[in-house]
PDB file of N, CA and C in Angstrom:
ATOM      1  N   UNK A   1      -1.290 102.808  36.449  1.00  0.00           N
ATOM      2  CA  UNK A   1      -0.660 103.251  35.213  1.00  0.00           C
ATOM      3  C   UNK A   1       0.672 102.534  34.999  1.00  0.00           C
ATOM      4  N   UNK A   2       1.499 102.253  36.508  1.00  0.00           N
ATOM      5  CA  UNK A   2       2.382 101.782  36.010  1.00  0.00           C
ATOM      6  C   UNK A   2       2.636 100.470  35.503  1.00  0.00           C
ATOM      7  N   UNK A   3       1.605  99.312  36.073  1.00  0.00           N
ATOM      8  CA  UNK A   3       1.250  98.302  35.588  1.00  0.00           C
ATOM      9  C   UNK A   3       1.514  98.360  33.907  1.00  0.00           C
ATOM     10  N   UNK A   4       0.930  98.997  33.024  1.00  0.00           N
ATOM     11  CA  UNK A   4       1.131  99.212  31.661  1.00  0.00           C
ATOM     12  C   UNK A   4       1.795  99.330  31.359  1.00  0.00           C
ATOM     13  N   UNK A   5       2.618 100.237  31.594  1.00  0.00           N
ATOM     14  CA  UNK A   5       3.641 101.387  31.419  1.00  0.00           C
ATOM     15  C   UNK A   5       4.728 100.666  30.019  1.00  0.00           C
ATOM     16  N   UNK A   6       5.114  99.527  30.198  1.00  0.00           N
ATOM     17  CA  UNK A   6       5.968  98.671  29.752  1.00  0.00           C
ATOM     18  C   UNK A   6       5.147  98.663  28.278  1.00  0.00           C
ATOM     19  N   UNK A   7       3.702  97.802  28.885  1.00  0.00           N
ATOM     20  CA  UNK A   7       3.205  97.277  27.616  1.00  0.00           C
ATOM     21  C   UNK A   7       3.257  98.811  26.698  1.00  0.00           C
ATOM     22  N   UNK A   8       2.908  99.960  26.801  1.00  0.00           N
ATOM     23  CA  UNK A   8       2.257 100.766  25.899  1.00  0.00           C
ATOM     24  C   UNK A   8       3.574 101.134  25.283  1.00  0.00           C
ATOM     25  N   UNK A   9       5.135 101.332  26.442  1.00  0.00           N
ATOM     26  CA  UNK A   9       6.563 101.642  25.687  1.00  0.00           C
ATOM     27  C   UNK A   9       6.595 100.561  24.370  1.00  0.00           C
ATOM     28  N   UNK A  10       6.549  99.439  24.865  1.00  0.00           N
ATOM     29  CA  UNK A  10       6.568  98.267  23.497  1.00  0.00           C
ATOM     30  C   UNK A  10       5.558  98.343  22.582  1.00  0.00           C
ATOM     31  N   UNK A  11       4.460  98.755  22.422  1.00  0.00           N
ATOM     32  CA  UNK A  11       3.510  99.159  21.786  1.00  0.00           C
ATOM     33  C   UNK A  11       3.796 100.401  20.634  1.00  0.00           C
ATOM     34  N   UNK A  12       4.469 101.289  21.368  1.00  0.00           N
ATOM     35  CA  UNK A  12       5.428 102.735  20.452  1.00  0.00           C
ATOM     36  C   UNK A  12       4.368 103.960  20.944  1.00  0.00           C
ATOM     37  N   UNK A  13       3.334 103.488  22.277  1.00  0.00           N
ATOM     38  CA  UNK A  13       2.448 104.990  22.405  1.00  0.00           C
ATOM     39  C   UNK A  13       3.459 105.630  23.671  1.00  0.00           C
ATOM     40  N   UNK A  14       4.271 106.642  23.045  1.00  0.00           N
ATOM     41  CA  UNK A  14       4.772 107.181  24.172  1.00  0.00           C
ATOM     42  C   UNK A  14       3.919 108.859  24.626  1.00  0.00           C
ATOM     43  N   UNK A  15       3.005 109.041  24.533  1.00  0.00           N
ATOM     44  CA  UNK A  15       2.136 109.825  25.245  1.00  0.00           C
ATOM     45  C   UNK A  15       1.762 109.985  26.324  1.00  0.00           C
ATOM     46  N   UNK A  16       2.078 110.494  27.520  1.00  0.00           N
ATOM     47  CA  UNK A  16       1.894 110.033  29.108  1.00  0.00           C
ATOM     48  C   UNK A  16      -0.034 110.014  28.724  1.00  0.00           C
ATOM     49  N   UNK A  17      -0.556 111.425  28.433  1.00  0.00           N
ATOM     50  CA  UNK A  17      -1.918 111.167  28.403  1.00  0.00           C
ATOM     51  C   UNK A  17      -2.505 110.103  27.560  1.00  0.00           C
ATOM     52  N   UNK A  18      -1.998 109.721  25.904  1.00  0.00           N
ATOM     53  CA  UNK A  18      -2.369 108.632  25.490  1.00  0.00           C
ATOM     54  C   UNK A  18      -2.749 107.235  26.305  1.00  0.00           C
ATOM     55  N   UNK A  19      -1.121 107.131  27.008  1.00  0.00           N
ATOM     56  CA  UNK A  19      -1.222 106.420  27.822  1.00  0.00           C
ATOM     57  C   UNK A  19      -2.000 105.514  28.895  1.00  0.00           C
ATOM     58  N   UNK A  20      -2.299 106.865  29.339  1.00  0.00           N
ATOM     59  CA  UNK A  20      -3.803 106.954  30.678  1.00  0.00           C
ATOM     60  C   UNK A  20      -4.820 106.780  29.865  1.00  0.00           C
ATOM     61  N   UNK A  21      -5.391 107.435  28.673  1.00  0.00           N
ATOM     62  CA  UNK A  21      -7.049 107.218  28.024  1.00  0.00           C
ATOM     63  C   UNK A  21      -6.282 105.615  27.791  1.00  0.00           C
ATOM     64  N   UNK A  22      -5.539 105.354  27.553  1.00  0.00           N
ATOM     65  CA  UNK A  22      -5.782 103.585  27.106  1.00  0.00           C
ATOM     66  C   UNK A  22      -6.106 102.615  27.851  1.00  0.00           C
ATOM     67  N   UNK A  23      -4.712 103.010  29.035  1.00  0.00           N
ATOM     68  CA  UNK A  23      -5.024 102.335  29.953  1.00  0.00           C
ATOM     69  C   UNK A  23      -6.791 102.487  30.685  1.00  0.00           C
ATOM     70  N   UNK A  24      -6.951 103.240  30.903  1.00  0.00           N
ATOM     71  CA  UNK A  24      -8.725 103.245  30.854  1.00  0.00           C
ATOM     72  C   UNK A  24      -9.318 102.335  30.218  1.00  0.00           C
ATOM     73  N   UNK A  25      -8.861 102.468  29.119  1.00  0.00           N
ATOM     74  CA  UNK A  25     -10.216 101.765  27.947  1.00  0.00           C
ATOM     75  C   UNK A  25      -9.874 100.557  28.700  1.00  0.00           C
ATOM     76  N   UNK A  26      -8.582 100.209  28.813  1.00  0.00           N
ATOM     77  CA  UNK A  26      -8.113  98.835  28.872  1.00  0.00           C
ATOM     78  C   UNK A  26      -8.725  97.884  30.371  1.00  0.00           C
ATOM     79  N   UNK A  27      -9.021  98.573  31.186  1.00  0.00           N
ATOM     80  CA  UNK A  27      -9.451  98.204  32.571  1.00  0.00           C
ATOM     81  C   UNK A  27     -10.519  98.400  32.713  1.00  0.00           C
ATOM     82  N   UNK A  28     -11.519  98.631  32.095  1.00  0.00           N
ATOM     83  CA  UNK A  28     -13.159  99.404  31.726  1.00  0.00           C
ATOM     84  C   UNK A  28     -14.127  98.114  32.002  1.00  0.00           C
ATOM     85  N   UNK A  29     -13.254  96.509  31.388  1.00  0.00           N
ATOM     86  CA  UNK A  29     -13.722  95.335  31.466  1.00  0.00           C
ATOM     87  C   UNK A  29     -13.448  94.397  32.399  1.00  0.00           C
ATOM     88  N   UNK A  30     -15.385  93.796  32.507  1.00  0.00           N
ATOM     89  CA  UNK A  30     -14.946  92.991  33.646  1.00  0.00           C
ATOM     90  C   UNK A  30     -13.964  91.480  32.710  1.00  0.00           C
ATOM     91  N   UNK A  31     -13.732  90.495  33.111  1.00  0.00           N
ATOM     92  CA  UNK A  31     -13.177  89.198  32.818  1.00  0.00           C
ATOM     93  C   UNK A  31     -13.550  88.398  31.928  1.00  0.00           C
ATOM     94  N   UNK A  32     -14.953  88.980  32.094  1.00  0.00           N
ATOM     95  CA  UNK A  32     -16.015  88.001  31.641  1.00  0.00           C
ATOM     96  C   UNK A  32     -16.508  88.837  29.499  1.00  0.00           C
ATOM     97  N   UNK A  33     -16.027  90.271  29.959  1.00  0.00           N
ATOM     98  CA  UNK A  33     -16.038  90.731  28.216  1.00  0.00           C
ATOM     99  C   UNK A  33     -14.587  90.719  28.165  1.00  0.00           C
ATOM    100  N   UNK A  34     -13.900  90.827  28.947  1.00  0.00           N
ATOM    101  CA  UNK A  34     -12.494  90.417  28.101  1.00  0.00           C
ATOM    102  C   UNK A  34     -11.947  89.259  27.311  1.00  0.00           C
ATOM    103  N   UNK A  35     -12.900  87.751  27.851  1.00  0.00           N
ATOM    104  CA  UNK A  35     -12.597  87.059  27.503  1.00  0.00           C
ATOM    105  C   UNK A  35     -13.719  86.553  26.350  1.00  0.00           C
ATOM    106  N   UNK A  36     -15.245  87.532  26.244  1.00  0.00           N
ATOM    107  CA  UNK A  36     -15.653  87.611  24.947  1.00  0.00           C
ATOM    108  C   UNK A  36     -15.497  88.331  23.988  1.00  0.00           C
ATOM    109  N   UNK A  37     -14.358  89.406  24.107  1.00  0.00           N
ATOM    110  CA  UNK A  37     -14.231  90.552  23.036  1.00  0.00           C
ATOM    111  C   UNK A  37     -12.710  89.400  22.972  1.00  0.00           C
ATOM    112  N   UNK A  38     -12.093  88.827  23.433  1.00  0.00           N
ATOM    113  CA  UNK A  38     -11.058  88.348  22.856  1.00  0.00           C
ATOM    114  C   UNK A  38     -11.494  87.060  21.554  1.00  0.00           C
ATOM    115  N   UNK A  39     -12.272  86.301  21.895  1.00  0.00           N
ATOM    116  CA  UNK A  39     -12.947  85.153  21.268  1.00  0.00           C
ATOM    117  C   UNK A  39     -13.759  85.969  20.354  1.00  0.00           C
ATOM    118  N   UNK A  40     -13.948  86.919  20.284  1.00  0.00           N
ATOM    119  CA  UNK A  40     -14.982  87.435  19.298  1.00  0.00           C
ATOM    120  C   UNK A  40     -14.021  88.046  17.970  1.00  0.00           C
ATOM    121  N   UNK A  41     -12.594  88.715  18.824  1.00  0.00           N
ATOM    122  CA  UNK A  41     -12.078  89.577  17.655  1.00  0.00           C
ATOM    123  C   UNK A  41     -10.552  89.032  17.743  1.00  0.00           C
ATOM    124  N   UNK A  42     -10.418  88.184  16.807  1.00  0.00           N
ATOM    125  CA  UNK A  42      -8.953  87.833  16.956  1.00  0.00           C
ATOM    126  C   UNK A  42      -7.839  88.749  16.871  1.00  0.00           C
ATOM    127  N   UNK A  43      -8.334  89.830  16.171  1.00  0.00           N
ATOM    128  CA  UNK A  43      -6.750  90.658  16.034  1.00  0.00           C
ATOM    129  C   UNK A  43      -7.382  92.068  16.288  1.00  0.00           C
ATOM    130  N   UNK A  44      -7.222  92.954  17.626  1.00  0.00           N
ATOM    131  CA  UNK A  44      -8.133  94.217  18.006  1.00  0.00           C
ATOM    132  C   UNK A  44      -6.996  94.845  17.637  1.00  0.00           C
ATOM    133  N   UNK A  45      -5.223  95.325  17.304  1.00  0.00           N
ATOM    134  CA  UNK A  45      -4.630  95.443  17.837  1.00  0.00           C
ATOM    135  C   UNK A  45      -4.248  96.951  17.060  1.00  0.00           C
ATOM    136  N   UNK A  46      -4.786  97.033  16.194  1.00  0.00           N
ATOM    137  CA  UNK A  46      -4.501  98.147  15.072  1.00  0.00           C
ATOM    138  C   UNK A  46      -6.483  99.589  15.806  1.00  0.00           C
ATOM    139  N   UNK A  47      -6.971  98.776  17.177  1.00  0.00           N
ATOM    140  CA  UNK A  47      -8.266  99.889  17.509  1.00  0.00           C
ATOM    141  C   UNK A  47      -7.849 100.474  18.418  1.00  0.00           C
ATOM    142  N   UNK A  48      -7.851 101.836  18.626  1.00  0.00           N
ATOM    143  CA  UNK A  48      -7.517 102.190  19.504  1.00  0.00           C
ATOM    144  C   UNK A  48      -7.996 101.873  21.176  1.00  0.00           C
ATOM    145  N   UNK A  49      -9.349 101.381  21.360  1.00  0.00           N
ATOM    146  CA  UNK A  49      -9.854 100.966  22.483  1.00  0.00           C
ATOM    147  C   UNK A  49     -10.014  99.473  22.830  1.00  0.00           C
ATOM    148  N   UNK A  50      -9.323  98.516  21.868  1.00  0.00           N
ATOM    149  CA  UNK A  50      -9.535  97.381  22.586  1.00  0.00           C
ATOM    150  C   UNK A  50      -9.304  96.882  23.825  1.00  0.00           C
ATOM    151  N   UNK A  51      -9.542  95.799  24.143  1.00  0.00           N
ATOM    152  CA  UNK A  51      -9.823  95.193  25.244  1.00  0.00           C
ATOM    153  C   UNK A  51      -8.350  94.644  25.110  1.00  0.00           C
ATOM    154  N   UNK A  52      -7.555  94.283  26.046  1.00  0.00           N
ATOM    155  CA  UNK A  52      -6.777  93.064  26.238  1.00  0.00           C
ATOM    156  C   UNK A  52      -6.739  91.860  26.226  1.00  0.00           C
ATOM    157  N   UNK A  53      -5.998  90.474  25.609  1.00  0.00           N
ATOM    158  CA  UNK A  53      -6.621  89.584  26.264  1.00  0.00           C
ATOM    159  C   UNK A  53      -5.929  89.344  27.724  1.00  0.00           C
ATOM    160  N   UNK A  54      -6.714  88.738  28.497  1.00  0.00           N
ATOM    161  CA  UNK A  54      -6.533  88.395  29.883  1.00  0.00           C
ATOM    162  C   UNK A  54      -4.976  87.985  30.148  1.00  0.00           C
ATOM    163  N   UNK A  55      -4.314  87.232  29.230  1.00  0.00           N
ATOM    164  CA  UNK A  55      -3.317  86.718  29.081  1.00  0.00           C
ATOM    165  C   UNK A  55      -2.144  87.904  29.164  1.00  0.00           C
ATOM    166  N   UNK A  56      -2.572  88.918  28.035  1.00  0.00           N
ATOM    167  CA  UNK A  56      -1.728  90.695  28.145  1.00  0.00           C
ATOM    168  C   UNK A  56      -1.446  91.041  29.787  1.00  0.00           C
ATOM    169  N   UNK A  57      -2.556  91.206  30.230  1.00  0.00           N
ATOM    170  CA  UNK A  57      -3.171  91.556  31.563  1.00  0.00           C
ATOM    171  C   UNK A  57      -1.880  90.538  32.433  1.00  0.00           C
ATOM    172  N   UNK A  58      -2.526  89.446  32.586  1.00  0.00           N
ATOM    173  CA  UNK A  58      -1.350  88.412  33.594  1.00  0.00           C
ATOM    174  C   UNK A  58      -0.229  88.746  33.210  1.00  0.00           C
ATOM    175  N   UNK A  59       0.239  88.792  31.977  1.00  0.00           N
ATOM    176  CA  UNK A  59       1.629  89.072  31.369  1.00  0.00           C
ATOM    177  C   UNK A  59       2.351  90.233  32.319  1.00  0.00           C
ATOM    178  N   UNK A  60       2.145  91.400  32.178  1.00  0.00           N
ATOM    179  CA  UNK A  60       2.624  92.378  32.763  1.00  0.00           C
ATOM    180  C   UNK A  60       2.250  91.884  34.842  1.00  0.00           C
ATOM    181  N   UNK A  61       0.840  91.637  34.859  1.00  0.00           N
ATOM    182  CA  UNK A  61       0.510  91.430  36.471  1.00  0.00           C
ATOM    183  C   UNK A  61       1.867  90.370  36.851  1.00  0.00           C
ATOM    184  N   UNK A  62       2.022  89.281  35.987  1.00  0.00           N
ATOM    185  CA  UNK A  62       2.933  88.516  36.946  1.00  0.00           C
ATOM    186  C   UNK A  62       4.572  89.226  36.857  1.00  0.00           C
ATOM    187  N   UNK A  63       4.299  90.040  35.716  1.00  0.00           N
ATOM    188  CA  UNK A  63       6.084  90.262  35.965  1.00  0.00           C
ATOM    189  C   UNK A  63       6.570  91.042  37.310  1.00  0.00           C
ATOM    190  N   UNK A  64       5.113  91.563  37.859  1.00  0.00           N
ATOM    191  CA  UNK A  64       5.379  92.693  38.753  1.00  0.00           C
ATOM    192  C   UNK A  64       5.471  91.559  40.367  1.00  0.00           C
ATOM    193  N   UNK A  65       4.384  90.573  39.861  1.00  0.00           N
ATOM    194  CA  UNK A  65       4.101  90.026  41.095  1.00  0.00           C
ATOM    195  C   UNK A  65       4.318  88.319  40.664  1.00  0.00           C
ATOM    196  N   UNK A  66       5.280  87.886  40.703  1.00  0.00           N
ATOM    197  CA  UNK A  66       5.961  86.675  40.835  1.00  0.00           C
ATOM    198  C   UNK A  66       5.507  85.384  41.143  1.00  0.00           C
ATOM    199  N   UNK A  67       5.085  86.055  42.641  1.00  0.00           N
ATOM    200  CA  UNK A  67       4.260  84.970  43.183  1.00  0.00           C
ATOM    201  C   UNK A  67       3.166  84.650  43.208  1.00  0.00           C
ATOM    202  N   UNK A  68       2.245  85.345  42.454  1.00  0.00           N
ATOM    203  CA  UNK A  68       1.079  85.327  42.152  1.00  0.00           C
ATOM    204  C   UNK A  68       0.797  83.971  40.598  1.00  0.00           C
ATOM    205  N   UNK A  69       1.860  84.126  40.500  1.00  0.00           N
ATOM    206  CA  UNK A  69       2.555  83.190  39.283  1.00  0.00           C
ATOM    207  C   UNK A  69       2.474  81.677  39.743  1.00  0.00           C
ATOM    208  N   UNK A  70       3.021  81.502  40.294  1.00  0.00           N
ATOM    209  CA  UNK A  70       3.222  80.073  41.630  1.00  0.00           C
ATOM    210  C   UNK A  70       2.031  79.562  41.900  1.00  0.00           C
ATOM    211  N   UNK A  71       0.783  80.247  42.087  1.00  0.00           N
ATOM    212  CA  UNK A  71      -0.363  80.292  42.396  1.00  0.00           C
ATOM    213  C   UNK A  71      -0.745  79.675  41.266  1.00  0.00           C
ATOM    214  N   UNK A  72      -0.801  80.648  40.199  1.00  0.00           N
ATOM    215  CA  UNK A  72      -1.272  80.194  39.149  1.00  0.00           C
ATOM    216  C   UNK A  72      -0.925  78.361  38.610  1.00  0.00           C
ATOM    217  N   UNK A  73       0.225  78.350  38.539  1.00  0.00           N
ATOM    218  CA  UNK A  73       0.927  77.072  38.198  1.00  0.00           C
ATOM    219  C   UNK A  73       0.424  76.080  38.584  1.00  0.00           C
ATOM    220  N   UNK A  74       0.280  76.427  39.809  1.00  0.00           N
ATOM    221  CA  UNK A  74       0.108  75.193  40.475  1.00  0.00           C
ATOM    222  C   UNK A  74      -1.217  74.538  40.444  1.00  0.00           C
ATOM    223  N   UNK A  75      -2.076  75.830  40.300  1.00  0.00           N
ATOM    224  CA  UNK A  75      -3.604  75.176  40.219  1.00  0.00           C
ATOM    225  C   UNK A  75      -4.144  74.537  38.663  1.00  0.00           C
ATOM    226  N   UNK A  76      -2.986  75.420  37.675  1.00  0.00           N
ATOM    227  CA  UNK A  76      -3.360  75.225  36.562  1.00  0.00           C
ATOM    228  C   UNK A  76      -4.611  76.087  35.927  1.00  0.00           C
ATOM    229  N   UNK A  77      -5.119  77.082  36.411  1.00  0.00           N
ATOM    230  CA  UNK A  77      -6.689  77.170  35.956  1.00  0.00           C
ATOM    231  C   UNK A  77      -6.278  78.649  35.732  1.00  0.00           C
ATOM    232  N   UNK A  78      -6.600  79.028  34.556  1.00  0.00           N
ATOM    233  CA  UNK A  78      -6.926  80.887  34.182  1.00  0.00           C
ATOM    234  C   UNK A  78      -7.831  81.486  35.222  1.00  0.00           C
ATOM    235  N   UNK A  79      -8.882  80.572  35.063  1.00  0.00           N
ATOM    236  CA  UNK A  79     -10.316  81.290  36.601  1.00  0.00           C
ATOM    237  C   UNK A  79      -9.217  81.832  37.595  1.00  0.00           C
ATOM    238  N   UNK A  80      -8.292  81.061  37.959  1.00  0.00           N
ATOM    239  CA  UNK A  80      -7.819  81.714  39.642  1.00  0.00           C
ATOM    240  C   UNK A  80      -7.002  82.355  39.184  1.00  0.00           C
ATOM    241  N   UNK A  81      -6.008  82.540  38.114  1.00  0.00           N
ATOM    242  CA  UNK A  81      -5.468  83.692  37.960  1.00  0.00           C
ATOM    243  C   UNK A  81      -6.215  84.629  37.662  1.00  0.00           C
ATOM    244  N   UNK A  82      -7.474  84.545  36.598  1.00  0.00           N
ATOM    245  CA  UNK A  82      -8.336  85.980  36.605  1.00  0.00           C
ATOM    246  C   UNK A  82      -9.044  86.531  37.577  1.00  0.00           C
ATOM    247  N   UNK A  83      -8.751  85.987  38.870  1.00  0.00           N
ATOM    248  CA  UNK A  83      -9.382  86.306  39.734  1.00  0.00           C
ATOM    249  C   UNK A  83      -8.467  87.274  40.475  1.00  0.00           C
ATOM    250  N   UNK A  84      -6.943  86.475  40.575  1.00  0.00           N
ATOM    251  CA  UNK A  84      -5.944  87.197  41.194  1.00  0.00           C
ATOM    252  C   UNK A  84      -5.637  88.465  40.433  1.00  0.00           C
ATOM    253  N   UNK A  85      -6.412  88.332  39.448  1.00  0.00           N
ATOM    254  CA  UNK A  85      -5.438  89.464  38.506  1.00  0.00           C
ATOM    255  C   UNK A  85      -6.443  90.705  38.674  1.00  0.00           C
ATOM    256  N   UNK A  86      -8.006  90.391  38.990  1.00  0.00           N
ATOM    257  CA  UNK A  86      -8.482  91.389  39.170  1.00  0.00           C
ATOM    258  C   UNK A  86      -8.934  91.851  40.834  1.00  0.00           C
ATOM    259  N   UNK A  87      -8.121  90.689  41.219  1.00  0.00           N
ATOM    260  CA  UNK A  87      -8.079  91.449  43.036  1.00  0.00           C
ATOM    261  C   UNK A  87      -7.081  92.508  43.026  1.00  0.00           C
ATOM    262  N   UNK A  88      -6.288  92.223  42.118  1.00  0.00           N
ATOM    263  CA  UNK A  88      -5.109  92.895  42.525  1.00  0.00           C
ATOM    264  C   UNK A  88      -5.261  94.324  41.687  1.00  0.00           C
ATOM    265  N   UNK A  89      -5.898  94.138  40.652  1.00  0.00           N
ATOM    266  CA  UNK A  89      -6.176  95.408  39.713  1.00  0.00           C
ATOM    267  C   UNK A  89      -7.430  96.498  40.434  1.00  0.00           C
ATOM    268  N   UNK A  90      -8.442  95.807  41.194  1.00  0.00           N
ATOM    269  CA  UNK A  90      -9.074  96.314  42.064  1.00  0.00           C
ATOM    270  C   UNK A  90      -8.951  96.947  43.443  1.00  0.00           C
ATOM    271  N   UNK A  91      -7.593  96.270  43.383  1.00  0.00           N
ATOM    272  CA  UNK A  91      -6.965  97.480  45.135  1.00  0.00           C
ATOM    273  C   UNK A  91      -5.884  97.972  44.522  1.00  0.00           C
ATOM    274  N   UNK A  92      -5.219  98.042  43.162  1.00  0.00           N
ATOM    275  CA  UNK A  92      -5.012  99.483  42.881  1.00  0.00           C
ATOM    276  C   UNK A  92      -5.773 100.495  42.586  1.00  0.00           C
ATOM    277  N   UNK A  93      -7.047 100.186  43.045  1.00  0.00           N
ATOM    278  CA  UNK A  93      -8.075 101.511  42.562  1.00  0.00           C
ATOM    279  C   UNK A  93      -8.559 101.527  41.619  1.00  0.00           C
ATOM    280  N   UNK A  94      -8.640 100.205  40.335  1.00  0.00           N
ATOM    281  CA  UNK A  94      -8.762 100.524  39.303  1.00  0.00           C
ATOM    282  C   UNK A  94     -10.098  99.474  39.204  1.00  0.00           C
ATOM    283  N   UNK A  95     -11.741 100.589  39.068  1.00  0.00           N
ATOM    284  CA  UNK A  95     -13.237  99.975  38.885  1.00  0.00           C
ATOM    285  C   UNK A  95     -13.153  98.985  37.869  1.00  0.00           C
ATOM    286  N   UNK A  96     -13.514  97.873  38.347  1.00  0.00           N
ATOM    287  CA  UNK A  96     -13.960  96.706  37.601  1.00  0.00           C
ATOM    288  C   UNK A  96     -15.210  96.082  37.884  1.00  0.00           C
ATOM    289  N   UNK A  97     -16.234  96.426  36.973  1.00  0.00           N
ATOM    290  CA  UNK A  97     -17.554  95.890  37.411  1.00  0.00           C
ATOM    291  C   UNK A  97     -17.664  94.333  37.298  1.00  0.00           C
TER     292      UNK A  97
END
């Protein structure tokens, strides 16, 4: 939850429970529909259940985790950050099929 936390304050949902059903919706997807519900719908941002794009996701993941950033850079490739981003979203407990 706290991963979000930021994005949903800047967003204007200050609802702790809002919060949580979003964050849900928001982690519901594996990589692979995040990055076809992003290419499919250019602007989700006014639905209440969209998807993120992957980019949202890293956004907040690297502010928390820095060096996971470095990683990224260096290889150049989204694949290994979406990978890092859902190792890391997956041992906070959070199901990603």
């Amino acid at each position: 939850m706290a991963l979000f936390q930021g994005y949903w304050d800047q967003k204007g949902v200050k609802s702790p429970a809002k919060q949580r059903r979003m964050t849900t919706a928001y982690t519901a997807f594996t990589t692979e529909e995040l990055s076809f519900i992003q290419k499919s719908h250019t602007d989700l941002t006014t639905h209440y259940s969209r998807a993120p794009s992957i980019e949202e996701i890293m956004y907040y993941f690297y502010s928390y985790h820095n060096t996971k950033k470095s990683i990224h850079d260096s290889e150049g490739s989204t694949n290994v950050a979406k990978s890092e981003v859902k190792k890391w979203l997956e041992a906070q407990g959070l199901q990603l099929s």
